[in-house]
Protein backbone atom coordinates (compact mmCIF):
# COMPACT_ATOMS: atom_id res chain seq x y z
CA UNK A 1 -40.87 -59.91 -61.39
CA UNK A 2 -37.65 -59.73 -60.60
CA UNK A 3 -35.17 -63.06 -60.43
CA UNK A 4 -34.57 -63.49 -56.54
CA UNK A 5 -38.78 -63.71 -56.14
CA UNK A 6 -38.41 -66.59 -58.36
CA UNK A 7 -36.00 -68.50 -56.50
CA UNK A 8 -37.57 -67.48 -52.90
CA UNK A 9 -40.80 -68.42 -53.86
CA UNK A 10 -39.09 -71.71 -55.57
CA UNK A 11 -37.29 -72.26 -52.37
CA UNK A 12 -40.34 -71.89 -50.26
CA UNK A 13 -42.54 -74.28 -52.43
CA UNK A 14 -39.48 -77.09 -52.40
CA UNK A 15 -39.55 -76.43 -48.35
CA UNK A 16 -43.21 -76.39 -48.12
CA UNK A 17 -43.04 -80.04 -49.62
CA UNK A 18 -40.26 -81.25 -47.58
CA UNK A 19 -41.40 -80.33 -44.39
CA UNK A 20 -45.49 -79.72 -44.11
CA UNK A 21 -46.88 -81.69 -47.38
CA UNK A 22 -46.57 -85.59 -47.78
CA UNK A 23 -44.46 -85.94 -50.74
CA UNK A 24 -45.88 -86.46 -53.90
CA UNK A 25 -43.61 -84.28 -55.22
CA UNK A 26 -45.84 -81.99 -57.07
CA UNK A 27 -44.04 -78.89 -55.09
CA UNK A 28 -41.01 -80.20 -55.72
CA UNK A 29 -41.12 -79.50 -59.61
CA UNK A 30 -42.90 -76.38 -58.96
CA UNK A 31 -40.27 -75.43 -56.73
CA UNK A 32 -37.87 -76.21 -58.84
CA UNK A 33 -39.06 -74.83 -62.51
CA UNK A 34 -39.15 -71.60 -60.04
CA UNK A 35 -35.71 -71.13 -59.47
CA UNK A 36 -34.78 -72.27 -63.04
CA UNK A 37 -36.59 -69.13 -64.08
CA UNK A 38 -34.88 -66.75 -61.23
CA UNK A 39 -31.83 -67.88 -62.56
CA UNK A 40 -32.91 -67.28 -66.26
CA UNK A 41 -34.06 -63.79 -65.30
CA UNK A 42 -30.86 -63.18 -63.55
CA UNK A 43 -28.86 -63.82 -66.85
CA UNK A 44 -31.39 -62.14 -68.98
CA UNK A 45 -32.53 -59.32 -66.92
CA UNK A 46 -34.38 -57.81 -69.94
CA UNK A 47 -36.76 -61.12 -70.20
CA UNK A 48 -40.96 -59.47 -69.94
CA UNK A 49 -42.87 -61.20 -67.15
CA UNK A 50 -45.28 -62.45 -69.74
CA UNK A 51 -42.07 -64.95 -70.75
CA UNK A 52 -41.29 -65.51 -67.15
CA UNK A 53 -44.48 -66.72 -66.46
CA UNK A 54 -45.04 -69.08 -69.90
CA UNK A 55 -41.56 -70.57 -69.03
CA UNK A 56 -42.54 -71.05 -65.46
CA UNK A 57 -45.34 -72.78 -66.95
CA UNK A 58 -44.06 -75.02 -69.48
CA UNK A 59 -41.17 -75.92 -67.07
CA UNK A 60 -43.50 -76.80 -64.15
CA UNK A 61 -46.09 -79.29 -66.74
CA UNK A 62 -43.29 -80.67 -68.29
CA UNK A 63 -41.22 -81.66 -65.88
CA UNK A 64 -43.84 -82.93 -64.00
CA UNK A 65 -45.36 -85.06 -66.58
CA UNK A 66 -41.99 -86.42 -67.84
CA UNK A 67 -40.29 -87.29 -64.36
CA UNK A 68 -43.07 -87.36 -61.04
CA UNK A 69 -43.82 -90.83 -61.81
CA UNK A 70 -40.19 -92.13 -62.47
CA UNK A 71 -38.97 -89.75 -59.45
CA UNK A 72 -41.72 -91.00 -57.08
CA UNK A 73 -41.49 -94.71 -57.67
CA UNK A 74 -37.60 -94.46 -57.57
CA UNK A 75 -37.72 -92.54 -53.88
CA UNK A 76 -40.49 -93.90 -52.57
CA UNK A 77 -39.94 -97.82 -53.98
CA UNK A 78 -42.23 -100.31 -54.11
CA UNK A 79 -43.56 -101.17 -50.70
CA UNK A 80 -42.68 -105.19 -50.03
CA UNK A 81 -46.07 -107.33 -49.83
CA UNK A 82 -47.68 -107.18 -46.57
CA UNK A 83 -48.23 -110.49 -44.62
CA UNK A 84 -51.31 -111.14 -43.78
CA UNK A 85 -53.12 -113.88 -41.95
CA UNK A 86 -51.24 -116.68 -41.02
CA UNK A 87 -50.38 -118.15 -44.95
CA UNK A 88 -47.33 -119.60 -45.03
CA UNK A 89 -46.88 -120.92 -41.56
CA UNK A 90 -46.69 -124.88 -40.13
CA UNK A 91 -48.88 -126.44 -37.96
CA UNK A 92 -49.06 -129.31 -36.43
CA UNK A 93 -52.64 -131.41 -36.61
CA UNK A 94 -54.40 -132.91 -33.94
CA UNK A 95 -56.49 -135.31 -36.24
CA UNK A 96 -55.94 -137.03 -39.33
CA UNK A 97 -57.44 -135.10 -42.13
CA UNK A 98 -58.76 -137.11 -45.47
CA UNK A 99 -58.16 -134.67 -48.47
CA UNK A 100 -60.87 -132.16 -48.45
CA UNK A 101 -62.10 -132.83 -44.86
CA UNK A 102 -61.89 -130.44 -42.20
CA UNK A 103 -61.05 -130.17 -38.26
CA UNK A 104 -60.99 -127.34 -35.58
CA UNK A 105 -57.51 -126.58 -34.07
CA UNK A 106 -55.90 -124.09 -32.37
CA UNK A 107 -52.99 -121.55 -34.16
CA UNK A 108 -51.45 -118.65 -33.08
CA UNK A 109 -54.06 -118.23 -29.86
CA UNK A 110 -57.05 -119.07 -31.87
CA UNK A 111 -59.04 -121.86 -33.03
CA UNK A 112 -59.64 -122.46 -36.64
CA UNK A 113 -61.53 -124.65 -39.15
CA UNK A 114 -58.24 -126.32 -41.14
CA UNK A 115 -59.04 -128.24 -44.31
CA UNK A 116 -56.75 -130.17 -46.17
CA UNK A 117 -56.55 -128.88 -49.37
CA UNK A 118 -54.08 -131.86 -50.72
CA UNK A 119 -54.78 -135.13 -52.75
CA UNK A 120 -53.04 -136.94 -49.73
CA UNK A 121 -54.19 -137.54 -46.40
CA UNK A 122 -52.66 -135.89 -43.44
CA UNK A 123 -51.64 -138.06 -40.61
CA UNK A 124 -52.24 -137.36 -36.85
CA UNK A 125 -49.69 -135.19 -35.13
CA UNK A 126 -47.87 -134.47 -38.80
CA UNK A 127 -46.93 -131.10 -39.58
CA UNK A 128 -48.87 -129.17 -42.38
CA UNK A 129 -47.70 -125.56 -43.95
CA UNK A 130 -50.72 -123.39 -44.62
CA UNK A 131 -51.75 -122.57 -48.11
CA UNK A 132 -54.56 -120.34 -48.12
CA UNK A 133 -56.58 -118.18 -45.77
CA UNK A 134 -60.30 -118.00 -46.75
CA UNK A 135 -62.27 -116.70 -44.29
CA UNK A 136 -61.85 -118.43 -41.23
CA UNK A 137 -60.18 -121.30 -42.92
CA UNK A 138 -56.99 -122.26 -42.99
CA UNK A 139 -56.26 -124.75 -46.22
CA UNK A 140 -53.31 -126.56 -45.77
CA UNK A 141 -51.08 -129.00 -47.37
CA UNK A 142 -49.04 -131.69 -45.91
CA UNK A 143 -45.15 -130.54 -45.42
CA UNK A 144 -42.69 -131.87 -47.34
C-alpha cells in the first residue's frame, strides 16, 4: 500500500469523526495511527504491507488504550451536576410545622406536601430552605 493511502484514509477516518460520528474518539486514533504509518512508509518506502498493517495495528490498540480515556474526559470534562427538583430553594410556610409534621403549600406553581425535617419547630410565615425532594415531598429545614 503505498504511503499517501495511509494518510487519506487516516484523514478521512479523523474527518469522519469530526463531522458525522459523536465523538468518542475511537476514529480519531484510528485516524491518526493511519497517517503515522503513511508517513513511516514515505521514509521507508521498502517497508512490506504485512509491517504496515501490524504497525497500523499496534499503533491504533495502543494508543487507544493508553490515551481515549484521559483524551475524552479532558475534552469532553465532567458535566456539572444537574439540578433537579426544587432542593435547595426557600420557602416561605403558611402554617407552623412541629418537627416531623407536615402541611400542603404551594411552590413554584404547585402544591406540595412540606415536612419539617428539623428538631425545631417552624413558625408561621418563617422562611424554610428545602433539604430533600422525596417524592412529592419537600423536607425542609428552618433558615438560618
Amino acid at each position: 500500500m503505498g504511503w499517501w493511502s495511509w494518510v487519506i484514509g487516516g484523514a478521512i477516518l479523523l474527518g469522519s469523526e469530526l463531522v458525522f460520528v459523536d465523538a468518542q474518539f475511537y476514529l480519531v486514533f484510528v485516524g491518526c495511527s493511519a497517517i503515522v504509518v503513511g508517513v513511516i512508509a514515505g521514509a521507508m518506502p521498502t517497508l512490506p504491507e504485512w509491517a504496515q498493517w501490524a504497525i497500523f495495528a499496534a499503533l491504533a490498540i495502543i494508543s487507544m488504550v493508553a490515551f481515549r480515556s484521559r483524551l475524552y474526559d479532558r475534552v469532553r470534562g465532567r458535566a456539572p451536576a444537574v439540578r433537579s427538583g426544587p432542593a435547595g430553594e426557600v420557602l416561605t410556610l403558611p402554617a407552623g410545622l412541629l418537627p416531623g409534621q407536615t402541611c400542603q403549600t404551594e411552590h413554584g406553581g404547585t402544591f406540595w406536601t412540606v415536612r419539617n425535617d428539623s428538631d425545631v419547630a417552624i413558625a408561621p410565615g418563617a422562611r424554610a430552605k428545602i433539604a430533600q425532594v422525596q417524592g412529592l415531598v419537600l423536607s425542609v429545614r428552618p433558615e438560618p
